[in-house]
N, C-alpha and C. Protein backbone atom coordinates (compact mmCIF):
# COMPACT_ATOMS: atom_id res chain seq x y z
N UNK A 1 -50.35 -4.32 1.59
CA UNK A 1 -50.77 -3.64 2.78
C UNK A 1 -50.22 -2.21 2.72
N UNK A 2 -51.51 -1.10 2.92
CA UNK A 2 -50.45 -0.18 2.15
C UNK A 2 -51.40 1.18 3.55
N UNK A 3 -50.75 2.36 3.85
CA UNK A 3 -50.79 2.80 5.04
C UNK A 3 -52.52 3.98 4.13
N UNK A 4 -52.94 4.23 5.45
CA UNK A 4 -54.24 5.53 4.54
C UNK A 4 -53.13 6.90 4.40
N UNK A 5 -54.21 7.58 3.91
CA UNK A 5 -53.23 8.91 3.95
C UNK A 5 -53.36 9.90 5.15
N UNK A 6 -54.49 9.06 6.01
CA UNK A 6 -54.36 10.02 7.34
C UNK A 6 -52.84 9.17 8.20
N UNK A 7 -52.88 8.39 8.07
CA UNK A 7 -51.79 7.40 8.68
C UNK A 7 -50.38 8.29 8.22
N UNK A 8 -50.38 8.07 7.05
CA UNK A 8 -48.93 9.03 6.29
C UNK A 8 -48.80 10.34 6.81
N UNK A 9 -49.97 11.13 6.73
CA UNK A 9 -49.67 12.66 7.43
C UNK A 9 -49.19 12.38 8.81
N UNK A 10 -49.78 10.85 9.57
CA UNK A 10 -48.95 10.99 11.41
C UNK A 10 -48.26 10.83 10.90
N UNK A 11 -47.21 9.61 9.96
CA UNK A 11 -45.87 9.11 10.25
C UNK A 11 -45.22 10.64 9.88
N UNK A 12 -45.68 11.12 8.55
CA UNK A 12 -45.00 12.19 8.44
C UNK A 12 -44.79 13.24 9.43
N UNK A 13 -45.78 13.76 9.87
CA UNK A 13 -45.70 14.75 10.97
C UNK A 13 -44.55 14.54 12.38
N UNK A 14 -44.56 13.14 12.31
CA UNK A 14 -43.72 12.53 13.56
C UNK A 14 -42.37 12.55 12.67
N UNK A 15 -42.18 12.38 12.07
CA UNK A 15 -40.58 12.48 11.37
C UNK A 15 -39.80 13.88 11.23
N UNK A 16 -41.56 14.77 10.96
CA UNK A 16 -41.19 15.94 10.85
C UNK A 16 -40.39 16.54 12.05
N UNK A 17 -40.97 16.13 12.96
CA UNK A 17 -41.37 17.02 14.80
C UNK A 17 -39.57 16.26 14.86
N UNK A 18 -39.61 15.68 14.57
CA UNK A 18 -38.00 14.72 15.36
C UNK A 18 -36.90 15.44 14.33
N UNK A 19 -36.91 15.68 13.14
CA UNK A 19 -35.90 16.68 12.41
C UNK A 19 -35.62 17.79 12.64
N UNK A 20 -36.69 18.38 13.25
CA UNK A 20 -36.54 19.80 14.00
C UNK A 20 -35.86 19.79 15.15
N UNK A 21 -36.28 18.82 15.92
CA UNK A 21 -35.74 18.45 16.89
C UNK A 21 -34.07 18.17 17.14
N UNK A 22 -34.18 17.69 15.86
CA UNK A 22 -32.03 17.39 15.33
C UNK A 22 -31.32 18.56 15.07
N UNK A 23 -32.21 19.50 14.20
CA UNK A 23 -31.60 20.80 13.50
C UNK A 23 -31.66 21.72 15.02
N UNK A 24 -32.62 21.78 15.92
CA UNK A 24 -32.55 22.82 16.86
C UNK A 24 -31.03 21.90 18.13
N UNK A 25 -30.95 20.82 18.40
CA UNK A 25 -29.95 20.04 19.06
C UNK A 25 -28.56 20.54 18.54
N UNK A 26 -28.84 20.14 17.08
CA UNK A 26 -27.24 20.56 16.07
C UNK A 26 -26.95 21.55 15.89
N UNK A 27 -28.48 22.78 16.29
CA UNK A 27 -27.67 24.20 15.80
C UNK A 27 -27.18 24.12 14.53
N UNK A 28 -27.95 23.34 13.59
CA UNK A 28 -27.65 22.98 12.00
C UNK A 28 -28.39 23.75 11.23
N UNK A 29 -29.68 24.02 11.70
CA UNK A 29 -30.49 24.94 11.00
C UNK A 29 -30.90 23.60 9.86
N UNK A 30 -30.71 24.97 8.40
CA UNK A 30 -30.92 24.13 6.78
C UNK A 30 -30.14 22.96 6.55
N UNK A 31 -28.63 23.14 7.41
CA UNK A 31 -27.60 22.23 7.04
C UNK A 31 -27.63 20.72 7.76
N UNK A 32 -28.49 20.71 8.24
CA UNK A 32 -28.59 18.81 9.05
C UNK A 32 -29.30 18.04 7.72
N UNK A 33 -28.59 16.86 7.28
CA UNK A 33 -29.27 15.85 6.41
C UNK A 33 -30.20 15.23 6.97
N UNK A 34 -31.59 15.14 5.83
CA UNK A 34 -32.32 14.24 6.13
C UNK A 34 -32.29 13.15 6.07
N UNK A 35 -32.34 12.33 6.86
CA UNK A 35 -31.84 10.53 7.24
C UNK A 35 -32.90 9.72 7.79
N UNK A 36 -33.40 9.04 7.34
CA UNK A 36 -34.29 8.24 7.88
C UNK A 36 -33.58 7.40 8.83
N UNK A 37 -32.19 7.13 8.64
CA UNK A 37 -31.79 6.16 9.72
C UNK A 37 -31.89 6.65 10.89
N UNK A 38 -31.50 8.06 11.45
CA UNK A 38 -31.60 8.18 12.68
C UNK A 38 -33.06 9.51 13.50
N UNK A 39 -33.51 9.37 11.80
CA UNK A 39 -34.71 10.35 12.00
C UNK A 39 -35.47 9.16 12.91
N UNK A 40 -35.78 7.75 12.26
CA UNK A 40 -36.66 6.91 13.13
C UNK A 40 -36.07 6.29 14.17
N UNK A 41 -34.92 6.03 13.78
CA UNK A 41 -34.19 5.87 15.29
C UNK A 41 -35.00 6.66 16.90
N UNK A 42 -34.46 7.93 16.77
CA UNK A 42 -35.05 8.83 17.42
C UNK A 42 -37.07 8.95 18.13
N UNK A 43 -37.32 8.30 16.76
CA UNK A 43 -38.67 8.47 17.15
C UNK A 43 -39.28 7.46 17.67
N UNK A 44 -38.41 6.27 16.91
CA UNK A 44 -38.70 4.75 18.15
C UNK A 44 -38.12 5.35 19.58
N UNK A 45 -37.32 5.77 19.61
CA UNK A 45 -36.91 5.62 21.48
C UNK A 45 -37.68 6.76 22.35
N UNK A 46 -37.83 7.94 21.14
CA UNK A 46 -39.09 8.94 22.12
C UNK A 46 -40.61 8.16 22.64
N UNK A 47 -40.76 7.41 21.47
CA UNK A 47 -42.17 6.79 21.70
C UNK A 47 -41.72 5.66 22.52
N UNK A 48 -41.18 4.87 22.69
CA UNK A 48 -40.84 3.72 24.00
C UNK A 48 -40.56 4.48 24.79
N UNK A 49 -39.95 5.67 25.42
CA UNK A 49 -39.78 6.58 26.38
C UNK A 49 -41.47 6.64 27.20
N UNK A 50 -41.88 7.59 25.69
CA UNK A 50 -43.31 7.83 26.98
C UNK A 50 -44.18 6.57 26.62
N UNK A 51 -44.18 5.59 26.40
CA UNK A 51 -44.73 4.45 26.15
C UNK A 51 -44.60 3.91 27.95
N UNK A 52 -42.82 3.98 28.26
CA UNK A 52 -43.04 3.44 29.35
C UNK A 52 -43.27 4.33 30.11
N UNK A 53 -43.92 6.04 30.31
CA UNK A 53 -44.13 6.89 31.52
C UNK A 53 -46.12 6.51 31.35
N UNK A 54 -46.42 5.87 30.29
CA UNK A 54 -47.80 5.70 30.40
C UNK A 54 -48.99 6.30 29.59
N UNK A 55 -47.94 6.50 28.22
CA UNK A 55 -48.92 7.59 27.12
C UNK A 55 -49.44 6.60 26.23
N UNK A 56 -49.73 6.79 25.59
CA UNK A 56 -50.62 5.84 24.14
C UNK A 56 -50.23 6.66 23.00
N UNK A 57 -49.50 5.98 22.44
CA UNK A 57 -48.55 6.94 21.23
C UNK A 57 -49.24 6.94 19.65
N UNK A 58 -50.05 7.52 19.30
CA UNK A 58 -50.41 7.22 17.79
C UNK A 58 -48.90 7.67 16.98
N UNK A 59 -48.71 6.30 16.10
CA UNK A 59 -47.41 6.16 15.21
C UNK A 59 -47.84 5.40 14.33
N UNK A 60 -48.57 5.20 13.69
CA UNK A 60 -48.83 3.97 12.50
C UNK A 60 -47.49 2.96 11.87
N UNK A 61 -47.25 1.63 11.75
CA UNK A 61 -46.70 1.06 11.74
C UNK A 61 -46.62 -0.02 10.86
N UNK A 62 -45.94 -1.02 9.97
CA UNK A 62 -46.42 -1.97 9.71
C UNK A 62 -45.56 -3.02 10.58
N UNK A 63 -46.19 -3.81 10.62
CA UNK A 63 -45.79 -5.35 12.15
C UNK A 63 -46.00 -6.38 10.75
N UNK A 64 -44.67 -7.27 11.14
CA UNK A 64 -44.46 -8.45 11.12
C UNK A 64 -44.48 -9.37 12.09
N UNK A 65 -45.54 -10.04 12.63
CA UNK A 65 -45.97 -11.37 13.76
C UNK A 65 -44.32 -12.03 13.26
N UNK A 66 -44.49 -13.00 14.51
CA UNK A 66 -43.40 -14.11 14.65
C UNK A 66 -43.49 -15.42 13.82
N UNK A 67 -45.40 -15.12 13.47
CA UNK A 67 -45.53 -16.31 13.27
C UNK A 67 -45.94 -15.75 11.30
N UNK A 68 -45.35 -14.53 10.80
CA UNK A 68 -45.07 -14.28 8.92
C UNK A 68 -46.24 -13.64 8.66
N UNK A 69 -47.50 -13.43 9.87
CA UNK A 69 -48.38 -12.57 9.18
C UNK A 69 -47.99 -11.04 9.65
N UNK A 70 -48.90 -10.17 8.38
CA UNK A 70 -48.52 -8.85 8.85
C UNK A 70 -49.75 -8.14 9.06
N UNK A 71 -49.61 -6.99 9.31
CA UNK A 71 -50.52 -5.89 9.88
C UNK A 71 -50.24 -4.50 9.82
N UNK A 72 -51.09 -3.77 9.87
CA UNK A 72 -50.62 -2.50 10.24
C UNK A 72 -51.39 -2.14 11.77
N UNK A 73 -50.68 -1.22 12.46
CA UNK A 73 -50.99 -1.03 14.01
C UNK A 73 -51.46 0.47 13.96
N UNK A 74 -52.01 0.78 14.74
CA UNK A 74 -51.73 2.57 14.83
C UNK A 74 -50.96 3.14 16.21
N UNK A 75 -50.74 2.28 16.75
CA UNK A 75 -50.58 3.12 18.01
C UNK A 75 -48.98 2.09 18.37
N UNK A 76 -47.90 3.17 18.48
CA UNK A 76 -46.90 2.32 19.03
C UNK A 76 -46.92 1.34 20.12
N UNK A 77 -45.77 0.38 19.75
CA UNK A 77 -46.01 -1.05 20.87
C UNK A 77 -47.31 -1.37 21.04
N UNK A 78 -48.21 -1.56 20.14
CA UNK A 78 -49.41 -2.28 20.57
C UNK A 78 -49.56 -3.68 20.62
């Protein structure tokens, strides 16, 4: 199961928008590491943020069901 490449340019673009977001917070500029741990951190809780004010978040995803099948989603919490 493997993501398109319009899918990759959102995830990317959304990882992007949230690193900037760290470097302009940190006043780090060049010097903030790139981290996926708290790059997506960040972008899960922005998107459950406006998830719960009532937006429809395109985030492409892959989901694991409860019950071992998988999927890919496009739109957070769907």
């Amino acid at each position: 199961m493997e993501f398109t490449n319009k899918q990759l340019r959102r995830i990317d673009e959304i990882h992007n928008a949230v690193y900037d977001l760290c470097k302009i917070l940190t006043e780090l500029d060049d010097d903030l590491v790139w981290d996926m741990e708290y790059i997506g951190e960040i972008a899960d809780a922005a998107c459950d943020i406006l998830v719960e004010k009532g937006f429809k978040i395109s985030y492409p995803a892959h989901v694991i069901e409860k019950d071992g099948t998988e999927k890919i989603t496009e739109w957070h919490n769907e």
